[in-house]
C-alpha atoms as a PDB file:
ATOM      1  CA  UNK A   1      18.873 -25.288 -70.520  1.00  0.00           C
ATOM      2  CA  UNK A   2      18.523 -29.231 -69.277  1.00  0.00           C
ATOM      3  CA  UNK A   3      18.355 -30.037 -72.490  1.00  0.00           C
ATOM      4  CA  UNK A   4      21.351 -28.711 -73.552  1.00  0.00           C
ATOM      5  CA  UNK A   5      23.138 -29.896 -70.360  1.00  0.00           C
ATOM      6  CA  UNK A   6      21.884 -33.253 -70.709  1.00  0.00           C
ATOM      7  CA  UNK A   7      20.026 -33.223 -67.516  1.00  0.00           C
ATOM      8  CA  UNK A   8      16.878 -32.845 -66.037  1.00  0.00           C
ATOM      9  CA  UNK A   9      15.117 -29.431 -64.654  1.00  0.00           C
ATOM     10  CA  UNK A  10      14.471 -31.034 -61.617  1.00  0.00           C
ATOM     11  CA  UNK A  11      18.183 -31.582 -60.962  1.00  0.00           C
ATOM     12  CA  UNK A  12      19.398 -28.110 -62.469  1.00  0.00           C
ATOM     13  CA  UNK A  13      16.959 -26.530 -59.689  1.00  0.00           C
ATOM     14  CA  UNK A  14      17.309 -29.331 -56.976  1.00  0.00           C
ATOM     15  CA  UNK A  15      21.598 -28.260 -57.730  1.00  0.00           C
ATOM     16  CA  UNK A  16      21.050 -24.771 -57.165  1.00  0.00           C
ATOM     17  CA  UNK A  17      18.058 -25.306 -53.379  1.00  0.00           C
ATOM     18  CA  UNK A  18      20.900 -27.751 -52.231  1.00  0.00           C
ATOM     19  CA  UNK A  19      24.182 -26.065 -52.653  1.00  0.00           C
ATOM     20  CA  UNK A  20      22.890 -22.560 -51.379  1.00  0.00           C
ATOM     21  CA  UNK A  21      21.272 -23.912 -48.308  1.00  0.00           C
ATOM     22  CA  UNK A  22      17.562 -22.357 -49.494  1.00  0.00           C
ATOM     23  CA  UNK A  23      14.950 -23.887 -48.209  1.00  0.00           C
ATOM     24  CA  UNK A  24      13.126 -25.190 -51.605  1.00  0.00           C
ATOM     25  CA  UNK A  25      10.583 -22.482 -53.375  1.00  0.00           C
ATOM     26  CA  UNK A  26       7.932 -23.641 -55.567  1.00  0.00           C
ATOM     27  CA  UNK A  27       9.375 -24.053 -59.332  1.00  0.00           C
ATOM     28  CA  UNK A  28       6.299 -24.721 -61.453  1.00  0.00           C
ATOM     29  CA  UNK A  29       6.319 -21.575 -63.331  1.00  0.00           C
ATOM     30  CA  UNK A  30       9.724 -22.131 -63.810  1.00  0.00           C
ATOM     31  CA  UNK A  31       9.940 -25.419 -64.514  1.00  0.00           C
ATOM     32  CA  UNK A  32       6.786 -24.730 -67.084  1.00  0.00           C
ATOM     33  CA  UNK A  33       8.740 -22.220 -68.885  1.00  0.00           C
ATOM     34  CA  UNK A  34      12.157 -24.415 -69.695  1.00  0.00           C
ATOM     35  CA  UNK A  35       9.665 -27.354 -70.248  1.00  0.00           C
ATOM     36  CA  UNK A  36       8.529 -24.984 -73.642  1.00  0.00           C
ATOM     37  CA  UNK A  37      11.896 -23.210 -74.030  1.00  0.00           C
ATOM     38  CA  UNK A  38      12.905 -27.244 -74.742  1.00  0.00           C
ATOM     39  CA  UNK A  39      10.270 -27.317 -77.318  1.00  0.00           C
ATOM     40  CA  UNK A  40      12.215 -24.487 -79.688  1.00  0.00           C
ATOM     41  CA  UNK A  41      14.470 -24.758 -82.019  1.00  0.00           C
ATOM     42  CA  UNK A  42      18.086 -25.817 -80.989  1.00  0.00           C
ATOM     43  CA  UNK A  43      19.214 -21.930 -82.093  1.00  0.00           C
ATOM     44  CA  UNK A  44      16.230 -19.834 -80.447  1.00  0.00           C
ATOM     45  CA  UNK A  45      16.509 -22.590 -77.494  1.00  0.00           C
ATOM     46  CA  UNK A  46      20.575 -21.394 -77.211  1.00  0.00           C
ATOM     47  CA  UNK A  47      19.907 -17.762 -76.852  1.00  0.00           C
ATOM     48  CA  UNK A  48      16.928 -18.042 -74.583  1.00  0.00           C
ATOM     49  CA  UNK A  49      19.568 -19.538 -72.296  1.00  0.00           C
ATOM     50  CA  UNK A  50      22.199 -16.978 -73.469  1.00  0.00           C
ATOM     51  CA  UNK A  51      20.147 -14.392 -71.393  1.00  0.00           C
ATOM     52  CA  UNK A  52      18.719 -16.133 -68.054  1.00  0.00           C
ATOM     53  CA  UNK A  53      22.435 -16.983 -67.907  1.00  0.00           C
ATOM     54  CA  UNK A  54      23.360 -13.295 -68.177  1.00  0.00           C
ATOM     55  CA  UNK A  55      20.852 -12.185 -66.325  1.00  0.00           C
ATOM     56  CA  UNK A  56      21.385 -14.633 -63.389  1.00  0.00           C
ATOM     57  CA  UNK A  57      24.989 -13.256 -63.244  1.00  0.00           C
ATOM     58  CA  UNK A  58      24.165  -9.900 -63.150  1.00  0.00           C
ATOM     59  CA  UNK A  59      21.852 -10.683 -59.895  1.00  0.00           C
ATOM     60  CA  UNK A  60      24.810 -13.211 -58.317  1.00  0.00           C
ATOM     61  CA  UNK A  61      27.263  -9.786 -58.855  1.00  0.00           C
ATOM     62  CA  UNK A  62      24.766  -7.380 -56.979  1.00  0.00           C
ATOM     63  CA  UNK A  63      24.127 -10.036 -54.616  1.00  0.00           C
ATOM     64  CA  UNK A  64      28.114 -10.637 -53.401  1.00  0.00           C
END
């Protein structure tokens, strides 16, 4: 996903701990798994991020 944004995971997650006020939570699992999901091909990278970004919206809709 910071690939294809052009930025780096660090800021995608730093974004996210800094606009919702969150104190920050450990991220190397996380930050372990886009690290290899930026290793895939271009296509297979796409739809990995295709679904976190689904599935992230589906938990921000039973969270409002």
């Amino acid at each position: 996903m910071a690939k294809i944004l052009g930025v780096s995971v660090e800021e995608i997650l730093d974004a996210k701990n800094k606009t919702s006020g969150q104190r920050r939570r450990p991220v190397g699992k996380t930050q372990k798994l886009f690290e290899e999901v930026a290793k895939l091909p271009r296509r297979q990278e796409e739809k990995i991020v295709e679904v976190i970004s689904a599935m992230v919206e589906q938990y921000q809709r039973k969270t409002d």
